[in-house]
PDB file of N, CA and C in Angstrom:
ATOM      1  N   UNK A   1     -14.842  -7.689  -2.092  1.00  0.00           N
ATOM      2  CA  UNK A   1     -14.093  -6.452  -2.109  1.00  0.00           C
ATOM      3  C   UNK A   1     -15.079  -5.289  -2.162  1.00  0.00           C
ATOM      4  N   UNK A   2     -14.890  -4.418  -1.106  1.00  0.00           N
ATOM      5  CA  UNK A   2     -15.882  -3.584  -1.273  1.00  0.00           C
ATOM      6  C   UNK A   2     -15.099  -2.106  -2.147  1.00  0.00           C
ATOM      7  N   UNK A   3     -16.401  -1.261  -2.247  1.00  0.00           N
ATOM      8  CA  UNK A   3     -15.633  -0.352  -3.752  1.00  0.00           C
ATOM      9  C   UNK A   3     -14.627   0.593  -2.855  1.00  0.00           C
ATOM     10  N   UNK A   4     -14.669   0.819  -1.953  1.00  0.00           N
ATOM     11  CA  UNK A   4     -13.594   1.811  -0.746  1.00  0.00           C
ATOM     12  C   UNK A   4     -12.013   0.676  -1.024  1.00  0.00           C
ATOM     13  N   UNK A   5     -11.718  -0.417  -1.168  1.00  0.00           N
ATOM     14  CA  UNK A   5     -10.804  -1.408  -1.501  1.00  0.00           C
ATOM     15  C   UNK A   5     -10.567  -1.876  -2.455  1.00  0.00           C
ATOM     16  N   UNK A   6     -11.276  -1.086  -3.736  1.00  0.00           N
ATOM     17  CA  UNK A   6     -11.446  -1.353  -5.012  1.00  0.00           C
ATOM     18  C   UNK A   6     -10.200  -1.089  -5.557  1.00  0.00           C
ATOM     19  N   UNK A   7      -9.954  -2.024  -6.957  1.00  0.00           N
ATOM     20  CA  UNK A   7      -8.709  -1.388  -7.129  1.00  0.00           C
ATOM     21  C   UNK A   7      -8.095  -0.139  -7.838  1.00  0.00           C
ATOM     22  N   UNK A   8      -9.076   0.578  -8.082  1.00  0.00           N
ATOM     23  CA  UNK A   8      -9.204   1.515  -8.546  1.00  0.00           C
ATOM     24  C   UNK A   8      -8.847   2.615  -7.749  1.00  0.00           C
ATOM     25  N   UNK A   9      -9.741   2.597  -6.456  1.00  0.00           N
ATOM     26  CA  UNK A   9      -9.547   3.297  -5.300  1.00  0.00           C
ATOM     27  C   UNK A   9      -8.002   3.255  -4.561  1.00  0.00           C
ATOM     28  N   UNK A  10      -8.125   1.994  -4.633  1.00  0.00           N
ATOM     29  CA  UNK A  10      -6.688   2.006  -3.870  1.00  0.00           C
ATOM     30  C   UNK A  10      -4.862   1.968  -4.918  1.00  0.00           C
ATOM     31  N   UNK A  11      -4.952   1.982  -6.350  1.00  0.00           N
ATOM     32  CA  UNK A  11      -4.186   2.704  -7.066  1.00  0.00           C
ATOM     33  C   UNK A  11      -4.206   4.003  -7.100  1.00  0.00           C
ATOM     34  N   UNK A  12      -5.474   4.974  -6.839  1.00  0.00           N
ATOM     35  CA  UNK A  12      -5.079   6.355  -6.654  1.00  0.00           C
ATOM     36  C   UNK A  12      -4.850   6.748  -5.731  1.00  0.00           C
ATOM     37  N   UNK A  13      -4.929   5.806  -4.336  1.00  0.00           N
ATOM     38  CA  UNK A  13      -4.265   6.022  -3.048  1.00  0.00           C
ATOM     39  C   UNK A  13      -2.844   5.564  -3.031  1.00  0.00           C
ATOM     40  N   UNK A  14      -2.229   4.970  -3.649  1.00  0.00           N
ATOM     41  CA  UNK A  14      -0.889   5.182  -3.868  1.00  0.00           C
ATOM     42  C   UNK A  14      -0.244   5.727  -4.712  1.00  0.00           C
ATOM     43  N   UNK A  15      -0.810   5.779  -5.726  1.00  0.00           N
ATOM     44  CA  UNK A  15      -0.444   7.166  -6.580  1.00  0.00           C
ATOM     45  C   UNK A  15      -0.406   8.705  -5.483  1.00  0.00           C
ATOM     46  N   UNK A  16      -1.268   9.113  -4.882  1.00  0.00           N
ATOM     47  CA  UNK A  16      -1.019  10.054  -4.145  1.00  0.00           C
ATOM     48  C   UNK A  16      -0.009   9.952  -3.063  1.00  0.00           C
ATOM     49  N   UNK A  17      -0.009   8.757  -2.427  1.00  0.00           N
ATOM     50  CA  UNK A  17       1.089   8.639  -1.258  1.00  0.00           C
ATOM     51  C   UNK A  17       2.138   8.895  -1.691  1.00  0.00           C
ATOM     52  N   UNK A  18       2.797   8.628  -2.692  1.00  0.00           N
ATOM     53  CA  UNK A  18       3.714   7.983  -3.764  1.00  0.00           C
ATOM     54  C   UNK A  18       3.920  10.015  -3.972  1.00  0.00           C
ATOM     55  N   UNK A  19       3.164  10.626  -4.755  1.00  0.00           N
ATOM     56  CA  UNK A  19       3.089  11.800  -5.222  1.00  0.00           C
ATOM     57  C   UNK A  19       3.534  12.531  -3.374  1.00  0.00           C
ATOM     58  N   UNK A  20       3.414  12.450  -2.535  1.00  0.00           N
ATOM     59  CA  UNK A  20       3.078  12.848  -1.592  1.00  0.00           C
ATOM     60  C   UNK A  20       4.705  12.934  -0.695  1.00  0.00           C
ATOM     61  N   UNK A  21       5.068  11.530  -0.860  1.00  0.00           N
ATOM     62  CA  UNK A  21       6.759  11.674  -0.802  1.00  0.00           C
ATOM     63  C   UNK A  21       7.573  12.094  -1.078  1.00  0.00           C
ATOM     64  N   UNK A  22       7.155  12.251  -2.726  1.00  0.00           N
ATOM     65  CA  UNK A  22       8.375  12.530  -3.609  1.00  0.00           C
ATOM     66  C   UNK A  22       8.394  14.451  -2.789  1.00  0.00           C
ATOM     67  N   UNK A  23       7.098  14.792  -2.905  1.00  0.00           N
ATOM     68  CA  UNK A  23       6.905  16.257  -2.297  1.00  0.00           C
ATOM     69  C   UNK A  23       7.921  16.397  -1.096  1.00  0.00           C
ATOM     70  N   UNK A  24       7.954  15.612  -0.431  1.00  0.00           N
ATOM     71  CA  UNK A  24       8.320  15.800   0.699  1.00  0.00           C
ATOM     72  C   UNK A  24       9.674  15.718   0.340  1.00  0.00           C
ATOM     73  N   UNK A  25      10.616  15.154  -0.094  1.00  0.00           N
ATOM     74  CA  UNK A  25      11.830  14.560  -0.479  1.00  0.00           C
ATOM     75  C   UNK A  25      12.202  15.708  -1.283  1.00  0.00           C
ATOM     76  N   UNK A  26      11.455  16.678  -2.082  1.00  0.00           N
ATOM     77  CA  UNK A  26      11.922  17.714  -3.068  1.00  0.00           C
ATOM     78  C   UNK A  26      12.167  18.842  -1.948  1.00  0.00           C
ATOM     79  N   UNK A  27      11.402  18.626  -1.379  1.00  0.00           N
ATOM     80  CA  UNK A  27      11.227  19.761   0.181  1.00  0.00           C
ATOM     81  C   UNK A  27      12.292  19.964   1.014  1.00  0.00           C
ATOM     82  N   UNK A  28      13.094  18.757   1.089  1.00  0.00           N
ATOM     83  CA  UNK A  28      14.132  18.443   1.948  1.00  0.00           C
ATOM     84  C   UNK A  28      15.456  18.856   0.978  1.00  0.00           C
ATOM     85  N   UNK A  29      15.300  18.333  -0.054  1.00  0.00           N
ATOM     86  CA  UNK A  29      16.421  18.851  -0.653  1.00  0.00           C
ATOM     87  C   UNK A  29      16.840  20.088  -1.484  1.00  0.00           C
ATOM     88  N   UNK A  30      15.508  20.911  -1.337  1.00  0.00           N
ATOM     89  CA  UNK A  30      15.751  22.536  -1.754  1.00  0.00           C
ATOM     90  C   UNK A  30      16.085  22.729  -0.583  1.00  0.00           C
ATOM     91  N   UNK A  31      15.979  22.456   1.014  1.00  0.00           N
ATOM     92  CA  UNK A  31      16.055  22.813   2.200  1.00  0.00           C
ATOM     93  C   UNK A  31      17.863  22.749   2.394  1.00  0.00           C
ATOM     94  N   UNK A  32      18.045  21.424   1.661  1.00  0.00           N
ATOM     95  CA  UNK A  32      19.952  21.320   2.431  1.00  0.00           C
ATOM     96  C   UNK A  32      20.234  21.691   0.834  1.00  0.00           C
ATOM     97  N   UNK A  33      19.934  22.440  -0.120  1.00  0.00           N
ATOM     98  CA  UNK A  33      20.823  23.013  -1.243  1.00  0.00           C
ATOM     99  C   UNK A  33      21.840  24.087  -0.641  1.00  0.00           C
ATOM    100  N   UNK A  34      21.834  24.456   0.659  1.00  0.00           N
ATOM    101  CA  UNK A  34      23.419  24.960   1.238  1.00  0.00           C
ATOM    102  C   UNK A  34      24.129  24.208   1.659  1.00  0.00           C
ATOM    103  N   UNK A  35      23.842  22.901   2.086  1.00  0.00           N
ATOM    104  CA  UNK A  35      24.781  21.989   3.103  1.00  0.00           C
ATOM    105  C   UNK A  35      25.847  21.375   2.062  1.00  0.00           C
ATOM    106  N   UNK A  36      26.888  21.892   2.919  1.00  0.00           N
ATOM    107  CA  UNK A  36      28.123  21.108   2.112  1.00  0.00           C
ATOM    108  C   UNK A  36      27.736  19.859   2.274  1.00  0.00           C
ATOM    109  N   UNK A  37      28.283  18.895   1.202  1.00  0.00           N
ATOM    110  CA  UNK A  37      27.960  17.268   1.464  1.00  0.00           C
ATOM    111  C   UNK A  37      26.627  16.617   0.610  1.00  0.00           C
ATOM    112  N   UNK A  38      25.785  17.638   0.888  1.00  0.00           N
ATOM    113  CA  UNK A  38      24.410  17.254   0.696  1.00  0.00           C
ATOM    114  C   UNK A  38      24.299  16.758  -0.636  1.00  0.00           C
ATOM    115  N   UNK A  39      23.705  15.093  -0.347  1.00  0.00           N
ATOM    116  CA  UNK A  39      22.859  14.737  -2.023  1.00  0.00           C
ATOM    117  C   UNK A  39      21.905  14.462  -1.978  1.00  0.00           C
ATOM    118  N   UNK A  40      21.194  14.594  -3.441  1.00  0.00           N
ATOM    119  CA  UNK A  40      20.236  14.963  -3.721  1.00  0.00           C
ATOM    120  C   UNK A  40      19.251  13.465  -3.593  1.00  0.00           C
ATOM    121  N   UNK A  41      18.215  13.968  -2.610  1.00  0.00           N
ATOM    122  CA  UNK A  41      17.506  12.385  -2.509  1.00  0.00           C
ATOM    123  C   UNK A  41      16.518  12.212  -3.683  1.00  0.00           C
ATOM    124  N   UNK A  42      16.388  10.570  -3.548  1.00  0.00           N
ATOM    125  CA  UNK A  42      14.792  10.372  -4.487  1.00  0.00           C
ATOM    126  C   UNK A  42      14.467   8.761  -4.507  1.00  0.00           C
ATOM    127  N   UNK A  43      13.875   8.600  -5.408  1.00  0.00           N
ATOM    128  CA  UNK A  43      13.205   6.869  -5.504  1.00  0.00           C
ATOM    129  C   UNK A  43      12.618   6.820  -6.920  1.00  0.00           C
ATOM    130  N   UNK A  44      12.603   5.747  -7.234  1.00  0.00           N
ATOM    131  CA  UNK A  44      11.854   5.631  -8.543  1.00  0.00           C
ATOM    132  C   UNK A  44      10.506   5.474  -8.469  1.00  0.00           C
ATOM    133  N   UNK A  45      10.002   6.406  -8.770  1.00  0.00           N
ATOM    134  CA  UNK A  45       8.607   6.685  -8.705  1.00  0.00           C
ATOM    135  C   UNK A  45       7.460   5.766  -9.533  1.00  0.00           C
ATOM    136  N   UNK A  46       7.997   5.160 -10.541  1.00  0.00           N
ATOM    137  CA  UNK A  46       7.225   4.101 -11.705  1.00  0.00           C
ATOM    138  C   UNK A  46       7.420   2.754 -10.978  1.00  0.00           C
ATOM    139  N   UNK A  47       8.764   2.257 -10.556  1.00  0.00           N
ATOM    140  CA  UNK A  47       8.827   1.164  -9.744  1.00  0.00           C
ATOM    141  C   UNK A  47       7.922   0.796  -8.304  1.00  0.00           C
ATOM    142  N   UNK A  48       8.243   2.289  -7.769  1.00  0.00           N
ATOM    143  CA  UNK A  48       7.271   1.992  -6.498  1.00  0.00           C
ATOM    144  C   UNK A  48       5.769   2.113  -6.529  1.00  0.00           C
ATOM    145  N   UNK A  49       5.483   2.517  -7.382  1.00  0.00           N
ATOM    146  CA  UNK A  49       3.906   2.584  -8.111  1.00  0.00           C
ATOM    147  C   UNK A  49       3.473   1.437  -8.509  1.00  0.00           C
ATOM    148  N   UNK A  50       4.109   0.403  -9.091  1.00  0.00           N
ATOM    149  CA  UNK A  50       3.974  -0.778  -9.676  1.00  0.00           C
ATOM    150  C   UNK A  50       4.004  -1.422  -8.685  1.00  0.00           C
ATOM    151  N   UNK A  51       5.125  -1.669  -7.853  1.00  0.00           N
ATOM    152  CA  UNK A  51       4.950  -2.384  -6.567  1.00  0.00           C
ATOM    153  C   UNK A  51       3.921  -1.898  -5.244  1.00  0.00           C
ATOM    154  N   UNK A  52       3.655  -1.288  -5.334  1.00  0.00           N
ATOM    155  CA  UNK A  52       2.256  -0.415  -4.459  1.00  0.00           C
ATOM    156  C   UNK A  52       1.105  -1.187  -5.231  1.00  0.00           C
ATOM    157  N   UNK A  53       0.811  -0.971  -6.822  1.00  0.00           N
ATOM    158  CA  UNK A  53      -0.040  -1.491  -7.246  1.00  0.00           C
ATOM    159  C   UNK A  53      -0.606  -3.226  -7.480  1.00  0.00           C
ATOM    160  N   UNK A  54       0.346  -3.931  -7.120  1.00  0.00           N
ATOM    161  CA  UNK A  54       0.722  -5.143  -6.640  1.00  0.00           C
ATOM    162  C   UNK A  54       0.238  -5.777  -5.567  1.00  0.00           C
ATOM    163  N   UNK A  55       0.766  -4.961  -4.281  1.00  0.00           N
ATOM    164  CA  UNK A  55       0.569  -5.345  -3.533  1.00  0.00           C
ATOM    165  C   UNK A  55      -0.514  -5.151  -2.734  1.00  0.00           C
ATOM    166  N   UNK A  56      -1.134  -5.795  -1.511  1.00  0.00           N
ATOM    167  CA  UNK A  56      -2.469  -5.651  -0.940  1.00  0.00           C
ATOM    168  C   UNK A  56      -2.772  -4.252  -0.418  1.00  0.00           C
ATOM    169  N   UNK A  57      -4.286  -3.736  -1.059  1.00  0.00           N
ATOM    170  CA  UNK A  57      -4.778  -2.526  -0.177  1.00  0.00           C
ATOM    171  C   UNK A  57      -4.562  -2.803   1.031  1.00  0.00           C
ATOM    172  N   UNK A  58      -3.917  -0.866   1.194  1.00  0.00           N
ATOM    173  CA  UNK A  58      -3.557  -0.403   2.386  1.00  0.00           C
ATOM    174  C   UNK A  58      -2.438  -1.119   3.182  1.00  0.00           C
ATOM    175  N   UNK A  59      -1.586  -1.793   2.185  1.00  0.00           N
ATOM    176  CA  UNK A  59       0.151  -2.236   2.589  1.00  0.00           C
ATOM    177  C   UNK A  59       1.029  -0.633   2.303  1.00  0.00           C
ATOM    178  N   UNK A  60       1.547  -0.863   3.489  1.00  0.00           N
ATOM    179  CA  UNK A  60       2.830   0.306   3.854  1.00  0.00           C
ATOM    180  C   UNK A  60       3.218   0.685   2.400  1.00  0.00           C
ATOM    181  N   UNK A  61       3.308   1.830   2.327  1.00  0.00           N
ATOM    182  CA  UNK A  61       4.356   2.256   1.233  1.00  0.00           C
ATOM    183  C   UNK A  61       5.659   2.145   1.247  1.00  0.00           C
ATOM    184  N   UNK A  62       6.713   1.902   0.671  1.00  0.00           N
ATOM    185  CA  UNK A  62       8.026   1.533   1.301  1.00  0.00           C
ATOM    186  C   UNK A  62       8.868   1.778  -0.182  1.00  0.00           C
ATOM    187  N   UNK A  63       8.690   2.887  -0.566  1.00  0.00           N
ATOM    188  CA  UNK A  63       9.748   2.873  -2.201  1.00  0.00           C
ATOM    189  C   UNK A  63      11.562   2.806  -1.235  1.00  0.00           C
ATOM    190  N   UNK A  64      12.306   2.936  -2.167  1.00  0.00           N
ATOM    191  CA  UNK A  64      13.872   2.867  -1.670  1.00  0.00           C
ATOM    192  C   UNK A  64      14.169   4.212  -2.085  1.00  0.00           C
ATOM    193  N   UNK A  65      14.345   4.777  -1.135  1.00  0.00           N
ATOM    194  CA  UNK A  65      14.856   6.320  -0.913  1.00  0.00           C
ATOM    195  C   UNK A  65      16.141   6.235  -0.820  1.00  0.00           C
ATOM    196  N   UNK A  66      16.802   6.769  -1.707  1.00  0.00           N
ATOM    197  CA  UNK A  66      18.653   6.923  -2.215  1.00  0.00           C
ATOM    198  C   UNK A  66      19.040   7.798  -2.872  1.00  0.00           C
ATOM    199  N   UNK A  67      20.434   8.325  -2.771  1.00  0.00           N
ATOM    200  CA  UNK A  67      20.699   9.761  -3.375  1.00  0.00           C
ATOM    201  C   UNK A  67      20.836   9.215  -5.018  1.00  0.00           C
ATOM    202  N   UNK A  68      20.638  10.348  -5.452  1.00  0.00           N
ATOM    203  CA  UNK A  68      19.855   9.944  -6.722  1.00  0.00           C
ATOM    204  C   UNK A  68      21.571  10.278  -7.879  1.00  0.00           C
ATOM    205  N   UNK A  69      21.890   9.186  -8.707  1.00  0.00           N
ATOM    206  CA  UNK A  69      22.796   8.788  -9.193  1.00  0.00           C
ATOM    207  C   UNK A  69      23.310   9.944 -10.541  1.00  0.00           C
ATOM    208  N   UNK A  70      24.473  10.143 -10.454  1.00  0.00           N
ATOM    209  CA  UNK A  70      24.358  11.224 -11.861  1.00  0.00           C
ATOM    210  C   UNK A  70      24.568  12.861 -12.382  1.00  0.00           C
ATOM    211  N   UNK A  71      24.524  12.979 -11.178  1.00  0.00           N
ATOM    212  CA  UNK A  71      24.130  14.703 -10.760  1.00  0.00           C
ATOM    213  C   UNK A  71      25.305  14.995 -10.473  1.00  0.00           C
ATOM    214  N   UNK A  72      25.547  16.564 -11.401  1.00  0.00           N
ATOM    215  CA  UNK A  72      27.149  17.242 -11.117  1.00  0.00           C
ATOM    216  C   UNK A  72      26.706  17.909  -9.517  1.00  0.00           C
ATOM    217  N   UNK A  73      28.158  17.683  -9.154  1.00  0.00           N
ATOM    218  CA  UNK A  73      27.763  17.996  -7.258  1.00  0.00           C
ATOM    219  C   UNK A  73      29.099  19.793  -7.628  1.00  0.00           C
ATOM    220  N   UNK A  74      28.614  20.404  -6.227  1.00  0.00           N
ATOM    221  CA  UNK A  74      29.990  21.574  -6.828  1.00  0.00           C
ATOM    222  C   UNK A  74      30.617  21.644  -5.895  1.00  0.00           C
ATOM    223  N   UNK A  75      31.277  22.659  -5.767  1.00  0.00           N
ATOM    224  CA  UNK A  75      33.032  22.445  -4.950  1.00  0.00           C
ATOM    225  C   UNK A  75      32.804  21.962  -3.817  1.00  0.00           C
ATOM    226  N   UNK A  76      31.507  21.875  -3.363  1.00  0.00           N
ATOM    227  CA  UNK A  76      31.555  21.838  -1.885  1.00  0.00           C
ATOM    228  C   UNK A  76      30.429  20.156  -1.534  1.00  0.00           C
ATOM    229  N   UNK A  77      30.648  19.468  -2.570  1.00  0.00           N
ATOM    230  CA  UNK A  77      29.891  18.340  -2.743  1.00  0.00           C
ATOM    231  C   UNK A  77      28.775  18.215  -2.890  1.00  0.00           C
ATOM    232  N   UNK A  78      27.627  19.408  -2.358  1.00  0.00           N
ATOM    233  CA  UNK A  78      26.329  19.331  -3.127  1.00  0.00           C
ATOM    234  C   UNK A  78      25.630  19.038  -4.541  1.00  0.00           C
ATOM    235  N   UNK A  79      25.218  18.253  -4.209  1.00  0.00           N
ATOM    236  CA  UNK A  79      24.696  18.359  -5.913  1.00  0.00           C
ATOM    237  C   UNK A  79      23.313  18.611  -6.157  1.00  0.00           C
ATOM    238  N   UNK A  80      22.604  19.420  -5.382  1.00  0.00           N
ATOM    239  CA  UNK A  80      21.261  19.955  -5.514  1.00  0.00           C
ATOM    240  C   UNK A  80      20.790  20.977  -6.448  1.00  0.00           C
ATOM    241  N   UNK A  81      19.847  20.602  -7.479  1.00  0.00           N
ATOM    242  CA  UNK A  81      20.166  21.617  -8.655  1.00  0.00           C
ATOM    243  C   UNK A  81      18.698  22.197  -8.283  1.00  0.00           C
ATOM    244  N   UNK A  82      18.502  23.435  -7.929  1.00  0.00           N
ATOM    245  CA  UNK A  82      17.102  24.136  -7.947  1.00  0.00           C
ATOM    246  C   UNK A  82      16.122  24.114  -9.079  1.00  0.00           C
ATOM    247  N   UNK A  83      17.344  24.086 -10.844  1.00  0.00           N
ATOM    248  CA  UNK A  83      16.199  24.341 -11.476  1.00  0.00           C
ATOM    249  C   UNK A  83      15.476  22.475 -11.547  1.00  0.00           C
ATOM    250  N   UNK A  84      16.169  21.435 -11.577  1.00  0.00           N
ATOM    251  CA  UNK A  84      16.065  20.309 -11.326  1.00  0.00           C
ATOM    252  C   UNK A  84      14.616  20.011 -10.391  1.00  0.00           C
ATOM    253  N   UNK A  85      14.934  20.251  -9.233  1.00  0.00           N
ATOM    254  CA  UNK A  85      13.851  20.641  -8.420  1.00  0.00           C
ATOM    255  C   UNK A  85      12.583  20.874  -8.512  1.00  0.00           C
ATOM    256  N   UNK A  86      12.757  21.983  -9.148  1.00  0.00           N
ATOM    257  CA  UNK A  86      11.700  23.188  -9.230  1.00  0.00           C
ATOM    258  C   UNK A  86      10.622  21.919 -10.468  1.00  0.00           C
ATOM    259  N   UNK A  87      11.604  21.563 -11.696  1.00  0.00           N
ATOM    260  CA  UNK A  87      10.613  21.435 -12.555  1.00  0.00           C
ATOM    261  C   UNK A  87      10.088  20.092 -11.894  1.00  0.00           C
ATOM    262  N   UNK A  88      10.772  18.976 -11.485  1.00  0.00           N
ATOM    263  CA  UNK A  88       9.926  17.550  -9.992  1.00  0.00           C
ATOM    264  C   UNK A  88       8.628  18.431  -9.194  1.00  0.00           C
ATOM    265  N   UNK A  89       9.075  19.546  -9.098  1.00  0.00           N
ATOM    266  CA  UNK A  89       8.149  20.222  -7.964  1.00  0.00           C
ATOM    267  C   UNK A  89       6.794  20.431  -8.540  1.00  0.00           C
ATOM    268  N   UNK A  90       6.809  20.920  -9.928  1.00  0.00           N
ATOM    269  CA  UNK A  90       6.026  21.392 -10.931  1.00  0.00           C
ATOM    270  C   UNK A  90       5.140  20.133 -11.061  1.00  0.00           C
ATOM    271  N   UNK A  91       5.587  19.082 -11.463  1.00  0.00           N
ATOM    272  CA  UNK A  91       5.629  18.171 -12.317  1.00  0.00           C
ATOM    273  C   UNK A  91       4.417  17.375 -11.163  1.00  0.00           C
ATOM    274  N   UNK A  92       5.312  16.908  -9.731  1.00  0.00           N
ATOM    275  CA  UNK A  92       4.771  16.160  -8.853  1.00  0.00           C
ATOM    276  C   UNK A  92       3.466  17.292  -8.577  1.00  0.00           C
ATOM    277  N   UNK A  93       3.115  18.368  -8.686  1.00  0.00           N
ATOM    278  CA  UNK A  93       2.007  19.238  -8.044  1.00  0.00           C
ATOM    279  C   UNK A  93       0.870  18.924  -9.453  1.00  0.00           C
ATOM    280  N   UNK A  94       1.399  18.842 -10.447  1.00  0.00           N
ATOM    281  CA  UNK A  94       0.488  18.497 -11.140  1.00  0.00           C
ATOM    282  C   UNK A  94      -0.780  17.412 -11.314  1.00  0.00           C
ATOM    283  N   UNK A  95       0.639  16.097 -11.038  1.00  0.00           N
ATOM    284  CA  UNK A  95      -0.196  14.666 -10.874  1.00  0.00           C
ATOM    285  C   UNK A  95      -1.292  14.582  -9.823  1.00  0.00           C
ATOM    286  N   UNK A  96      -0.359  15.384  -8.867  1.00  0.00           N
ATOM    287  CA  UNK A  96      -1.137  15.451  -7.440  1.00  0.00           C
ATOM    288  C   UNK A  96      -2.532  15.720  -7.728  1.00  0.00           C
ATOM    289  N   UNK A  97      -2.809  16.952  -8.595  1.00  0.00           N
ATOM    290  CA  UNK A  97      -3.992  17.653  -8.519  1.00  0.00           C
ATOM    291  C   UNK A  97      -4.669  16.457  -9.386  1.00  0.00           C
ATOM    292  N   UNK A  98      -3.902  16.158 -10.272  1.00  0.00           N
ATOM    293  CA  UNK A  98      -4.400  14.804 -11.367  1.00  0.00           C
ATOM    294  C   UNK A  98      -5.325  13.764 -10.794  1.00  0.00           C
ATOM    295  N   UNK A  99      -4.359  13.314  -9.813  1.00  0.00           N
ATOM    296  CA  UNK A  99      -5.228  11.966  -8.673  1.00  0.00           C
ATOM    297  C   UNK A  99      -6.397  12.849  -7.997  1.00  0.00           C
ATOM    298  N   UNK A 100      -6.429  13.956  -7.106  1.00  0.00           N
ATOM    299  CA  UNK A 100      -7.557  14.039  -6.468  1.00  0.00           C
ATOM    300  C   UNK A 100      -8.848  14.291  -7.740  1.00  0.00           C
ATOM    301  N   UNK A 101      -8.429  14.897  -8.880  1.00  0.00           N
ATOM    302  CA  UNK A 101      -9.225  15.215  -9.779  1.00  0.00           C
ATOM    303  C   UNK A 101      -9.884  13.665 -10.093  1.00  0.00           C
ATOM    304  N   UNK A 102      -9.025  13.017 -10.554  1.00  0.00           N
ATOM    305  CA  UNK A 102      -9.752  11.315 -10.896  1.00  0.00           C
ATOM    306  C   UNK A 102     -10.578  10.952  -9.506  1.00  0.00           C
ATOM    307  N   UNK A 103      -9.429  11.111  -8.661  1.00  0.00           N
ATOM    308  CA  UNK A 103     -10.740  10.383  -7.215  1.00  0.00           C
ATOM    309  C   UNK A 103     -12.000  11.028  -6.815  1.00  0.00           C
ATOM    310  N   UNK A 104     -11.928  12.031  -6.731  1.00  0.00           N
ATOM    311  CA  UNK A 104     -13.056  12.770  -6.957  1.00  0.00           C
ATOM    312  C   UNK A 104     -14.408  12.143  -7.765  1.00  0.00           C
ATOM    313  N   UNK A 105     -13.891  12.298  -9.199  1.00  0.00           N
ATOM    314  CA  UNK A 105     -14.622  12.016 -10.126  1.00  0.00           C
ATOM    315  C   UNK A 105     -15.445  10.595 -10.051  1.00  0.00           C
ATOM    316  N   UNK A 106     -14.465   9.536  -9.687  1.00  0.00           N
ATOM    317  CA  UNK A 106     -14.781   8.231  -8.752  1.00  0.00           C
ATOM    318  C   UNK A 106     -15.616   8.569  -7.618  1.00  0.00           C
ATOM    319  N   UNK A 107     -15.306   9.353  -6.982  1.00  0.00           N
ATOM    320  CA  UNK A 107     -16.716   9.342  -6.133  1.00  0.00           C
ATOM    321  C   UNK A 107     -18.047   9.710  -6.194  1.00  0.00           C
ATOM    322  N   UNK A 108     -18.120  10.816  -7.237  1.00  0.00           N
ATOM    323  CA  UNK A 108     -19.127  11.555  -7.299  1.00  0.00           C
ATOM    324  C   UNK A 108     -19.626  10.825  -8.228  1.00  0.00           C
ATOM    325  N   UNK A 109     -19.406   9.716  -8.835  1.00  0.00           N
ATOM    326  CA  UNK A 109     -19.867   8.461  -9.771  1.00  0.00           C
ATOM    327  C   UNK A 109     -20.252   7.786  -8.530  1.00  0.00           C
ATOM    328  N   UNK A 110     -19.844   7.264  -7.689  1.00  0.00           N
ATOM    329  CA  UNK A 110     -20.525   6.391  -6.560  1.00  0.00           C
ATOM    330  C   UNK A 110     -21.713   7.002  -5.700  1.00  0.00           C
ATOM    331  N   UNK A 111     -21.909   8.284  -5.949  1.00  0.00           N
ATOM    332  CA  UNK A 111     -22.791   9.344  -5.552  1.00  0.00           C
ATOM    333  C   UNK A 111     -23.485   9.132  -5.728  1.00  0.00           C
ATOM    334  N   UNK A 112     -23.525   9.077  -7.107  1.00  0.00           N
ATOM    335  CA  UNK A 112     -24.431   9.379  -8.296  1.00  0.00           C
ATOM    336  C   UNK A 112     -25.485   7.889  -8.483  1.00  0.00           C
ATOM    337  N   UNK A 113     -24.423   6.892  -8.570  1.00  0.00           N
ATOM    338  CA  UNK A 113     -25.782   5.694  -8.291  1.00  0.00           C
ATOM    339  C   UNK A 113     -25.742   5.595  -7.038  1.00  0.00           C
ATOM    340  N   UNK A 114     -25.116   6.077  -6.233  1.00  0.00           N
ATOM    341  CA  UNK A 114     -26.318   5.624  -4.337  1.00  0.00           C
ATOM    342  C   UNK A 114     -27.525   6.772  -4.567  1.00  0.00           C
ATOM    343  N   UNK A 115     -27.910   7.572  -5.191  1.00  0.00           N
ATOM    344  CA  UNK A 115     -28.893   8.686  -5.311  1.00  0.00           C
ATOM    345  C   UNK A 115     -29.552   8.231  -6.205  1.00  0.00           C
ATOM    346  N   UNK A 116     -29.561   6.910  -7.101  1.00  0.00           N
ATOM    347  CA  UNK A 116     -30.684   6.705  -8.290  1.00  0.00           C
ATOM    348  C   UNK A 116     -29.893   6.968  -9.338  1.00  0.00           C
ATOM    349  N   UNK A 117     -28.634   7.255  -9.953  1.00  0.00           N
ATOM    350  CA  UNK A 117     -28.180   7.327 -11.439  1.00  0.00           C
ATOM    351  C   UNK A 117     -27.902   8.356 -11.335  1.00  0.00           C
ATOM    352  N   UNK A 118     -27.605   9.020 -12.698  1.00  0.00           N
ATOM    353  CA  UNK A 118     -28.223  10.461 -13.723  1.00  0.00           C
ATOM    354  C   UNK A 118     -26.645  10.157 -13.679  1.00  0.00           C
ATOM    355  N   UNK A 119     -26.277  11.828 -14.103  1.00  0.00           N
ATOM    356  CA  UNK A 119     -25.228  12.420 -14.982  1.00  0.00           C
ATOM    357  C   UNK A 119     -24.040  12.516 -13.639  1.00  0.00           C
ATOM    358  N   UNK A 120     -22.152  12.130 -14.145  1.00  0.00           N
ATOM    359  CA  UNK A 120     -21.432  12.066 -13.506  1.00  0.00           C
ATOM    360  C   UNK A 120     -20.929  13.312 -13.373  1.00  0.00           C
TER     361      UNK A 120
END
């Protein structure tokens, strides 16, 4: 196993993919918060992380994307709540920065001994 397939490497590559969806999925559904009908999508983000982490580097990501169970909808069947949203939005931008911050740090450690050692 080389360290690019490490598992280290490749848990913070699905941690970001993973982080990377949910973005996209929050995106879509501040987008149809006018559409009559519209529910609110998502996936379980701990489940598909676990099963990402499982399975072989660089296997498809594939969480189960479904309207997400629970949520008061209003007269017009939406149930897209902005402030709901907003704080996923918050939340997922955080981790995000979280993973490149760790991967990073992972690399510039692999740097660091292809150059002879010293300080990370």
């Amino acid at each position: 196993m080389s360290w690019m397939t490490g598992s280290y490497v490749h848990d913070l590559q699905s941690f970001l993919g993973l982080n990377d969806l949910r973005q996209t999925l929050i995106a879509a559904n501040i987008a149809n918060m006018d559409t009559p009908g519209y529910k609110t999508l998502g996936f379980n983000f701990h489940q598909a992380l676990a099963e990402a982490e499982a399975g072989p580097a660089g296997a498809q990501l594939d969480p189960r994307v479904a309207p997400v169970a629970g949520l008061l909808a209003r007269p017009d069947g939406n149930n897209v709540s902005m402030d709901q949203q907003g704080l996923l939005m918050a939340r997922t931008q955080l981790e995000y920065h979280l993973g490149i911050a760790l991967l990073t740090k992972e690399f510039h450690g692999i740097q660091a001994a292809i150059n002879g050692g010293g300080a990370f």
